[in-house]
C-alpha atoms as a PDB file:
ATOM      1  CA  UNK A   1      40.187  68.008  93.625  1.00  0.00           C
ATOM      2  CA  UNK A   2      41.987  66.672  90.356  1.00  0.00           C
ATOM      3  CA  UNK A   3      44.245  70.329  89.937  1.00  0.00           C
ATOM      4  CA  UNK A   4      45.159  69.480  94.122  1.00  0.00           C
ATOM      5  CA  UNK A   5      46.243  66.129  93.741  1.00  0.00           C
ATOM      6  CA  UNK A   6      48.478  67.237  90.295  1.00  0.00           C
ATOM      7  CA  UNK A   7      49.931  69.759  92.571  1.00  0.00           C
ATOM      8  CA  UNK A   8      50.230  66.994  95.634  1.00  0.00           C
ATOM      9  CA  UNK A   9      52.335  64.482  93.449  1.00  0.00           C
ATOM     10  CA  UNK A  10      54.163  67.953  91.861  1.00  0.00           C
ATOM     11  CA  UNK A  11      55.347  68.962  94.678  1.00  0.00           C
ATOM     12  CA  UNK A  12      56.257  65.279  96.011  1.00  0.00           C
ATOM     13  CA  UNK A  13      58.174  64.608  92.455  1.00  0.00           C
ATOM     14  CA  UNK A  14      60.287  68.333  93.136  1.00  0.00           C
ATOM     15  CA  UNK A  15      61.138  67.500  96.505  1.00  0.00           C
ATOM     16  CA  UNK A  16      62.289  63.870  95.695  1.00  0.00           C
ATOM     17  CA  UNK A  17      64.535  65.018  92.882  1.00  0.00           C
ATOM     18  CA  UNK A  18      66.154  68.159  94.783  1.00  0.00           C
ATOM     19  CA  UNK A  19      66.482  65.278  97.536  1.00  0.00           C
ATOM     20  CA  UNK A  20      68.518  63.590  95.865  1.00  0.00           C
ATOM     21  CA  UNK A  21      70.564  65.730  94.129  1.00  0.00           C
ATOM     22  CA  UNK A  22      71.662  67.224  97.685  1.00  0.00           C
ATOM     23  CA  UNK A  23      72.814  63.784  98.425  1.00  0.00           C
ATOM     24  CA  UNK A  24      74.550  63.742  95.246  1.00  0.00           C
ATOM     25  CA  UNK A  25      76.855  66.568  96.780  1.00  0.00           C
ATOM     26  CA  UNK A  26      77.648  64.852  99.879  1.00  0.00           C
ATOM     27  CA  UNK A  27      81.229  65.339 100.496  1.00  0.00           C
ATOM     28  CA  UNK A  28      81.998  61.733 100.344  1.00  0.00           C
ATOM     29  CA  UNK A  29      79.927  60.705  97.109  1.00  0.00           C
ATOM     30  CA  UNK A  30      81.822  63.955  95.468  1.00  0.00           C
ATOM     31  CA  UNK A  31      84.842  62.333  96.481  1.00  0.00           C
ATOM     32  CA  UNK A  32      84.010  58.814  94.851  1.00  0.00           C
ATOM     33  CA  UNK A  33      83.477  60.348  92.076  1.00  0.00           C
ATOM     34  CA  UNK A  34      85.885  62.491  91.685  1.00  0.00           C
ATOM     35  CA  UNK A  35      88.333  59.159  92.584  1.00  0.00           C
ATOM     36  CA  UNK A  36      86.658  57.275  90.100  1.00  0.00           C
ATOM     37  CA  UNK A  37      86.986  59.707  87.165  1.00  0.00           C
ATOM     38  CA  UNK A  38      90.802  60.156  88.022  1.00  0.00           C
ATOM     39  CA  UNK A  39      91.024  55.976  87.507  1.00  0.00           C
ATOM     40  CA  UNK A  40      89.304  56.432  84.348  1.00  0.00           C
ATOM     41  CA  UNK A  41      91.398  58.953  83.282  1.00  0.00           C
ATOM     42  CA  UNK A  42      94.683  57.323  84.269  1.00  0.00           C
ATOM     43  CA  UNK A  43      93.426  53.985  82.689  1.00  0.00           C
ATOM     44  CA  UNK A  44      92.755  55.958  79.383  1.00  0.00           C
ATOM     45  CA  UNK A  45      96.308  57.786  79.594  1.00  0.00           C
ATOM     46  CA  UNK A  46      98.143  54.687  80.072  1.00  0.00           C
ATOM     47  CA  UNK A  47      96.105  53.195  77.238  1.00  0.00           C
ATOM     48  CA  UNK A  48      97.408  56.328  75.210  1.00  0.00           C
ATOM     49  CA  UNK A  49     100.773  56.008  76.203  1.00  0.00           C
ATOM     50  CA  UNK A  50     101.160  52.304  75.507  1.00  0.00           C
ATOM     51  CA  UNK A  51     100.020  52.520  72.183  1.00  0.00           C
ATOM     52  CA  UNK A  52     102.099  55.808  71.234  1.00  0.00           C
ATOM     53  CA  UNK A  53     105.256  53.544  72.039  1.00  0.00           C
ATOM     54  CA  UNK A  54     104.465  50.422  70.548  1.00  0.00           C
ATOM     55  CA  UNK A  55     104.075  52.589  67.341  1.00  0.00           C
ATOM     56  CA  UNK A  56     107.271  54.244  68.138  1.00  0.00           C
ATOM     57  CA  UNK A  57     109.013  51.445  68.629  1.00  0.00           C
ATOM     58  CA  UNK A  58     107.813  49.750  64.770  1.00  0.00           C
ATOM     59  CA  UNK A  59     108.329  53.250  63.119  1.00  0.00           C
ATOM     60  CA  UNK A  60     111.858  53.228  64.258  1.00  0.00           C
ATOM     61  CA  UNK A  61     112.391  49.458  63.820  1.00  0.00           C
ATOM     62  CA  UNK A  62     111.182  50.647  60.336  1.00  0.00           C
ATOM     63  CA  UNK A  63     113.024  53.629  59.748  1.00  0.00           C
ATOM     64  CA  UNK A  64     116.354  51.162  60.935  1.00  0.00           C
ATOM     65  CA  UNK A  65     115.992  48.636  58.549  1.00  0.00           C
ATOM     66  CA  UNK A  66     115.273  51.363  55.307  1.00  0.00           C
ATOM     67  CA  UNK A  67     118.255  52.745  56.011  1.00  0.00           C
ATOM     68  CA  UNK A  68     120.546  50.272  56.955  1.00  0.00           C
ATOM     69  CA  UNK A  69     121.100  51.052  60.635  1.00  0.00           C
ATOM     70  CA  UNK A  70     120.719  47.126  61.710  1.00  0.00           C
ATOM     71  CA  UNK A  71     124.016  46.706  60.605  1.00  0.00           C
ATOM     72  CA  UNK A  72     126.224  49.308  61.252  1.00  0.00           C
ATOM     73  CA  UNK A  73     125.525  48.497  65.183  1.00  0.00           C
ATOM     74  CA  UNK A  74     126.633  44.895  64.462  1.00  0.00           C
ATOM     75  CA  UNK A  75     129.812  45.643  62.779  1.00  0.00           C
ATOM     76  CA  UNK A  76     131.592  47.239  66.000  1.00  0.00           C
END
């Protein structure tokens, strides 16, 4: 009785989980997903790309004023 009743919930955990991982592959829930990791993605390259400029931008504002570049611009 025990051994049927371990195989009774078994079977009702197995069917539950492959249940649900069918309706994970749902055309439309792929597609969230799929949308969502894109944003992510983007939000994490812009993120990138804002910081790799801003450094940019005080490495050269550097690199001007150690060599003297301020004021040959001014001069004109």
């Amino acid at each position: 009785m025990i051994r049927r009743l371990f195989y009774l919930s078994l079977g009702a955990f197995i069917a539950l989980w492959v249940m649900r991982r069918l309706q994970a592959l749902q055309p439309d829930h792929v597609a969230r997903r799929t949308a969502a990791g894109a944003a992510g993605m983007l939000a994490r390259v812009r993120d990138f790309t804002s910081d790799a400029l801003g450094e940019a931008a005080e490495r050269e504002t550097e690199l001007r004023a150690r060599f003297g570049l301020d004021q040959a611009g001014q001069g004109d």
